[in-house]
N, C-alpha and C. Protein backbone atom coordinates (compact mmCIF):
# COMPACT_ATOMS: atom_id res chain seq x y z
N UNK A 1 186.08 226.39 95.52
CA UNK A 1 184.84 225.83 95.17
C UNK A 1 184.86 224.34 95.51
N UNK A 2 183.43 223.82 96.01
CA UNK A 2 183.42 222.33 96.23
C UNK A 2 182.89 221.66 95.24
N UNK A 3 183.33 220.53 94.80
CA UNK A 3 182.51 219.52 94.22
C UNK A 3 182.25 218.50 94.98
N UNK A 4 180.89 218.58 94.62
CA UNK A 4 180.39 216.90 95.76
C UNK A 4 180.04 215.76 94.56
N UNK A 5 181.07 215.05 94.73
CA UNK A 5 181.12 213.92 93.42
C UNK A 5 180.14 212.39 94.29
N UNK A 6 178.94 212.06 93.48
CA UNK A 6 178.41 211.03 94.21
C UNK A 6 179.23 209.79 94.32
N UNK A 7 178.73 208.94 95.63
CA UNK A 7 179.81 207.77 95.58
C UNK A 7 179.43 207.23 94.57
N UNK A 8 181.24 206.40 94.36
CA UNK A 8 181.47 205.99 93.02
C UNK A 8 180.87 204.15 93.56
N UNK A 9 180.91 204.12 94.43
CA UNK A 9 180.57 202.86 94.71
C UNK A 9 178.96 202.34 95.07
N UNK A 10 178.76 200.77 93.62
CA UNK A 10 177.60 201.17 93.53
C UNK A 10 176.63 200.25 94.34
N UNK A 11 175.47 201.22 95.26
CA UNK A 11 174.62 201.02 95.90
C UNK A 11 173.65 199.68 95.78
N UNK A 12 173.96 198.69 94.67
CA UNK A 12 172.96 197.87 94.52
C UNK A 12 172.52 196.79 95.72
N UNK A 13 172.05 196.00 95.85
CA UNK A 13 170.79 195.01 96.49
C UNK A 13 172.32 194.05 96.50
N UNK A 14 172.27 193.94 97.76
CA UNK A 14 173.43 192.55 98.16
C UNK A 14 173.32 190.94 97.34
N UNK A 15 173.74 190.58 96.70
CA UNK A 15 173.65 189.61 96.15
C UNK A 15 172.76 187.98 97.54
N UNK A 16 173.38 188.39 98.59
CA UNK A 16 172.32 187.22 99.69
C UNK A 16 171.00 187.69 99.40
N UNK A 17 170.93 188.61 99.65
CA UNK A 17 169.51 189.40 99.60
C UNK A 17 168.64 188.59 98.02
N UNK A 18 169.30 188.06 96.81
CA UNK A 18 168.72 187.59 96.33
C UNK A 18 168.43 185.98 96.26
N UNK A 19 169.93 185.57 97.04
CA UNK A 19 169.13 184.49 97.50
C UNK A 19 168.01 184.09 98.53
N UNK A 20 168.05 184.59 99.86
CA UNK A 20 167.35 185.04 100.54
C UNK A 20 165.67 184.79 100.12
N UNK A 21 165.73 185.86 98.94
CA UNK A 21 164.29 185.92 98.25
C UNK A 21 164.02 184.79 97.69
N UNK A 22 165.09 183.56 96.79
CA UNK A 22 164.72 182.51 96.17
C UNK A 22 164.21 181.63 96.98
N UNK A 23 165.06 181.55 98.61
CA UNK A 23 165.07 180.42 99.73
C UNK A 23 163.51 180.68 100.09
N UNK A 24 162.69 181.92 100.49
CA UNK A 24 161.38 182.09 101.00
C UNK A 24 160.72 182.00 100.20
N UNK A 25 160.89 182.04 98.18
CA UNK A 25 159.92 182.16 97.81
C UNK A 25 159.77 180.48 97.28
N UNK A 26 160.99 179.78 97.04
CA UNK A 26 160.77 178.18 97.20
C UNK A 26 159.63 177.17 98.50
N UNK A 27 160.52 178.01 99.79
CA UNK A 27 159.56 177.86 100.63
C UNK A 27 158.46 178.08 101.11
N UNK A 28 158.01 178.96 100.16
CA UNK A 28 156.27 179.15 100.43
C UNK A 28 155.67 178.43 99.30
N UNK A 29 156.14 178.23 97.79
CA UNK A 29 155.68 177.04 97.23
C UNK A 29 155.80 175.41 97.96
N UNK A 30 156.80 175.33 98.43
CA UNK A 30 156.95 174.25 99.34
C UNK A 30 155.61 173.92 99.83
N UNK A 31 155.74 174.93 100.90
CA UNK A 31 154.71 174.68 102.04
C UNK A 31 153.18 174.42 101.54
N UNK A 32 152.82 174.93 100.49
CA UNK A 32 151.59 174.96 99.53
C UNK A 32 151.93 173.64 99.44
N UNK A 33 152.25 173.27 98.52
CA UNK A 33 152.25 171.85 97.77
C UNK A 33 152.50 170.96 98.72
N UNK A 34 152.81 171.00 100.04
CA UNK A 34 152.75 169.64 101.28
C UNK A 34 151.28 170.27 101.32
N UNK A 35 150.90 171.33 101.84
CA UNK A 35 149.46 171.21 102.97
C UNK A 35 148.47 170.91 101.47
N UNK A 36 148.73 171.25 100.53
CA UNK A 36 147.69 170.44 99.33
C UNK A 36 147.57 168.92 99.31
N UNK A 37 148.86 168.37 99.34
CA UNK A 37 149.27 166.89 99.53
C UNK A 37 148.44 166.50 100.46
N UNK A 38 148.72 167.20 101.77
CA UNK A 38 147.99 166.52 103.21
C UNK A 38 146.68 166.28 103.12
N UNK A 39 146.09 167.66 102.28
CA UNK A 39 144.78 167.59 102.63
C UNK A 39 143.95 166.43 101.30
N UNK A 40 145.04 166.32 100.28
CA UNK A 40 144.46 165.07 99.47
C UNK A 40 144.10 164.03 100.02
N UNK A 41 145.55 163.95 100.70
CA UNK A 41 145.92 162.79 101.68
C UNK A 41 144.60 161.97 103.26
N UNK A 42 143.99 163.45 103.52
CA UNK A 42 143.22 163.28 104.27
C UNK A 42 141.69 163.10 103.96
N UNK A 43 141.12 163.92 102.54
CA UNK A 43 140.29 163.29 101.80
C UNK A 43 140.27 161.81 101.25
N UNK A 44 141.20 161.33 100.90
CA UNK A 44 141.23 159.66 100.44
C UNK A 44 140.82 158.72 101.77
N UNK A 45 141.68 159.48 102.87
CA UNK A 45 141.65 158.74 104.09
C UNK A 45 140.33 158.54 104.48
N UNK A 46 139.39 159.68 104.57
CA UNK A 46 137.84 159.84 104.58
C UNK A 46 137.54 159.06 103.88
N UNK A 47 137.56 158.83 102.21
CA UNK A 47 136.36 158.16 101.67
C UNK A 47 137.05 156.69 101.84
N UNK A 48 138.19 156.10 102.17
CA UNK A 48 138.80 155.19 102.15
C UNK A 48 137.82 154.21 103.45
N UNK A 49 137.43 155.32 104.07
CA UNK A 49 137.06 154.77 106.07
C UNK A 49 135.60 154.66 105.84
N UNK A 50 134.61 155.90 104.69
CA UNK A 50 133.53 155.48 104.19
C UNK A 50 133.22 153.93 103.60
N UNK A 51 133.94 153.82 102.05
CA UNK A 51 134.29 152.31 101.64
C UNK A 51 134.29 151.16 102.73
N UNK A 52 135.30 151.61 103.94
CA UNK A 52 134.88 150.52 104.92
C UNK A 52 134.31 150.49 105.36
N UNK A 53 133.42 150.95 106.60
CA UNK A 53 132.34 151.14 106.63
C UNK A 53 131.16 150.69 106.20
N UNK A 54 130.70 150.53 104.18
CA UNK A 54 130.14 150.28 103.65
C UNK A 54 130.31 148.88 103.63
N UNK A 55 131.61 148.45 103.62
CA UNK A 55 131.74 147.24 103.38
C UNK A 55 131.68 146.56 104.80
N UNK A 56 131.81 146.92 105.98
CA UNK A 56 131.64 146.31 107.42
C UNK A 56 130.31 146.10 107.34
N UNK A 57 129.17 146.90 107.07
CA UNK A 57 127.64 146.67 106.69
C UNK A 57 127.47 145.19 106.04
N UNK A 58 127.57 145.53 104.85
CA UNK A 58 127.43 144.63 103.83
C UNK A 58 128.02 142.80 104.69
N UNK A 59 129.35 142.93 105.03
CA UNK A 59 129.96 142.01 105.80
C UNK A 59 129.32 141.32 107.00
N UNK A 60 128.49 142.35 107.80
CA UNK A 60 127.59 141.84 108.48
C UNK A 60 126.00 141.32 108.28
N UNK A 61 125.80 141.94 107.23
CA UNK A 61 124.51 141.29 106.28
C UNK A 61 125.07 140.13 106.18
N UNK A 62 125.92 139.80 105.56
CA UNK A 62 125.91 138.37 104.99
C UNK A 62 126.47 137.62 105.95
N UNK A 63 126.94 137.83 107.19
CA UNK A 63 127.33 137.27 108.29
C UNK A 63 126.17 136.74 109.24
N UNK A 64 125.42 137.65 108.93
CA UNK A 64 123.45 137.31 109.61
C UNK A 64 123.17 136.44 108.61
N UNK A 65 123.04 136.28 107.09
CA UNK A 65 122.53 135.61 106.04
C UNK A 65 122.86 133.95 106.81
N UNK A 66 124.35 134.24 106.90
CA UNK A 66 124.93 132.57 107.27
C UNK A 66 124.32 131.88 108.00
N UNK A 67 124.95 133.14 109.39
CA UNK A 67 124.13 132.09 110.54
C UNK A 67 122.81 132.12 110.56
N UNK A 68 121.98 132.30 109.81
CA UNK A 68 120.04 132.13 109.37
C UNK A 68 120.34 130.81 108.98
N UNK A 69 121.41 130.32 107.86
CA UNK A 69 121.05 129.43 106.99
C UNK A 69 122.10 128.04 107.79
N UNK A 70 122.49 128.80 108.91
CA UNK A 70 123.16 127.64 109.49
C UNK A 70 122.73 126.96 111.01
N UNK A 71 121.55 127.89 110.73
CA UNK A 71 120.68 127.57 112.10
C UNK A 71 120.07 126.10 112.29
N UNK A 72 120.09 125.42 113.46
CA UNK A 72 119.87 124.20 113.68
C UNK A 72 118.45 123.93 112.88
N UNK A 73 117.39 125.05 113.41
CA UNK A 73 115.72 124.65 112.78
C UNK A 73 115.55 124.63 111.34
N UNK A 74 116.47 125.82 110.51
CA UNK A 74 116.14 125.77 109.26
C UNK A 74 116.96 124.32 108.03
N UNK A 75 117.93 123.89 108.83
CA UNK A 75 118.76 122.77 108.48
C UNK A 75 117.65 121.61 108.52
N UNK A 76 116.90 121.79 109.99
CA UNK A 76 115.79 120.47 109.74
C UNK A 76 114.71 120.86 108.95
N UNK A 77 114.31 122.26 108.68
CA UNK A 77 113.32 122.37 107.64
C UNK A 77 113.88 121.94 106.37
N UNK A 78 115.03 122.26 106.40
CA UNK A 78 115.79 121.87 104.66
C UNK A 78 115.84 120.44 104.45
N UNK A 79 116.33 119.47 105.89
CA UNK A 79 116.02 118.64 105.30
C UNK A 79 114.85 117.76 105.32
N UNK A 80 113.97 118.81 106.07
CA UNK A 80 112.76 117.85 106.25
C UNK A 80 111.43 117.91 104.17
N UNK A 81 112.01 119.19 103.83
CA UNK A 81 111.98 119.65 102.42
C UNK A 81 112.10 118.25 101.61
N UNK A 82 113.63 118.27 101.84
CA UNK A 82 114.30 116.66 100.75
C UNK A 82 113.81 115.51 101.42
N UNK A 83 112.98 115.52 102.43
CA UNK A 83 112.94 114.27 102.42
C UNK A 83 113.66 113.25 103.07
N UNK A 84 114.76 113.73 103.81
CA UNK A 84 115.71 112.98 104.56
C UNK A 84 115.27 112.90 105.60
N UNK A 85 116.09 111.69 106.20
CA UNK A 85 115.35 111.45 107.51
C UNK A 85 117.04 111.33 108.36
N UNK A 86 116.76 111.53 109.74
CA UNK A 86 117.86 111.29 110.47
C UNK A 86 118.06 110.22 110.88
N UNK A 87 119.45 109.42 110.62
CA UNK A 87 120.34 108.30 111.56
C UNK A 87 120.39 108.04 112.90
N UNK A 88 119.73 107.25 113.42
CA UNK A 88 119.89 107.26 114.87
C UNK A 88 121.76 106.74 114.86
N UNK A 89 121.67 105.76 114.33
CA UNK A 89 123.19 104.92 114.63
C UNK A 89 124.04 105.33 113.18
N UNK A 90 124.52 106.45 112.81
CA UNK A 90 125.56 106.72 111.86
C UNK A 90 126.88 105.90 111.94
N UNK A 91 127.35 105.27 111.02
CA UNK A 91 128.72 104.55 111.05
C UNK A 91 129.68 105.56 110.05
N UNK A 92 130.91 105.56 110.26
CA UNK A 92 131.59 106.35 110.21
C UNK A 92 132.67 105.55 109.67
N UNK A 93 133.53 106.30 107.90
CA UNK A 93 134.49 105.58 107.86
C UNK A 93 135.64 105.71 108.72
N UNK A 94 136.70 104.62 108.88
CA UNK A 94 137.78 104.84 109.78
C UNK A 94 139.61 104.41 108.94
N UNK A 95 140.15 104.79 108.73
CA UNK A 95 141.41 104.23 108.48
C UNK A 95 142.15 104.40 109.12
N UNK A 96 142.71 102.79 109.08
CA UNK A 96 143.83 102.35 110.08
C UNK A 96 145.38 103.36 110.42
N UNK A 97 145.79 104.50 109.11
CA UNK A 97 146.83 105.39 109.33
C UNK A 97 146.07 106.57 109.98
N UNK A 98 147.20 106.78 110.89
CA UNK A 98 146.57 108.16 111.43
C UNK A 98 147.97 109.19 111.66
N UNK A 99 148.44 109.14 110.78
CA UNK A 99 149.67 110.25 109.96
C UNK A 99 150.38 109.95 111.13
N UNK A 100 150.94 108.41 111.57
CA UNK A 100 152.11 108.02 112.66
C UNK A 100 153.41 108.14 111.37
């Protein structure tokens, strides 16, 4: 008579095999949490380039404001306003050091 005795040796899941599973399943949280990062990363960058933008506007408003108010005609309206009159012959102070 035969006996068929099952192997005694036991069949389980290779111990790599569970690292294996830790290494891919680290690395697919990995990979999540960079391309989340990036894409934060690339939203800030957007509203960061909006902000400028807004502020290149604004920067050039008041860059037009200047040169309006630094314009030769409105300088003589301003001072024709106060009352001033222009110097034909302006004298000018002078000192004798001249940072020798």
């Amino acid at each position: 008579m035969t006996i068929i005795q099952p192997n005694k040796a036991k069949r389980g899941i290779n111990p790599s095999y569970y690292i294996l599973g830790a290494v891919l399943i680290c690395s697919a949280f990995s990979s999540i949490y960079l391309y989340n990062q990036k894409v934060n990363f690339d939203h800030s960058i957007r509203a960061g380039l909006k902000s400028l933008q807004t502020l290149q506007v604004a920067n050039s408003d008041y860059k037009n404001r200047l040169y309006h108010l630094k314009d030769a005609e409105n300088i003589k309206l301003l001072a024709k306003g106060m009352n001033l009159v222009q110097d034909k012959a302006p004298t000018y102070i002078e000192s004798g050091a001249r940072g020798e």
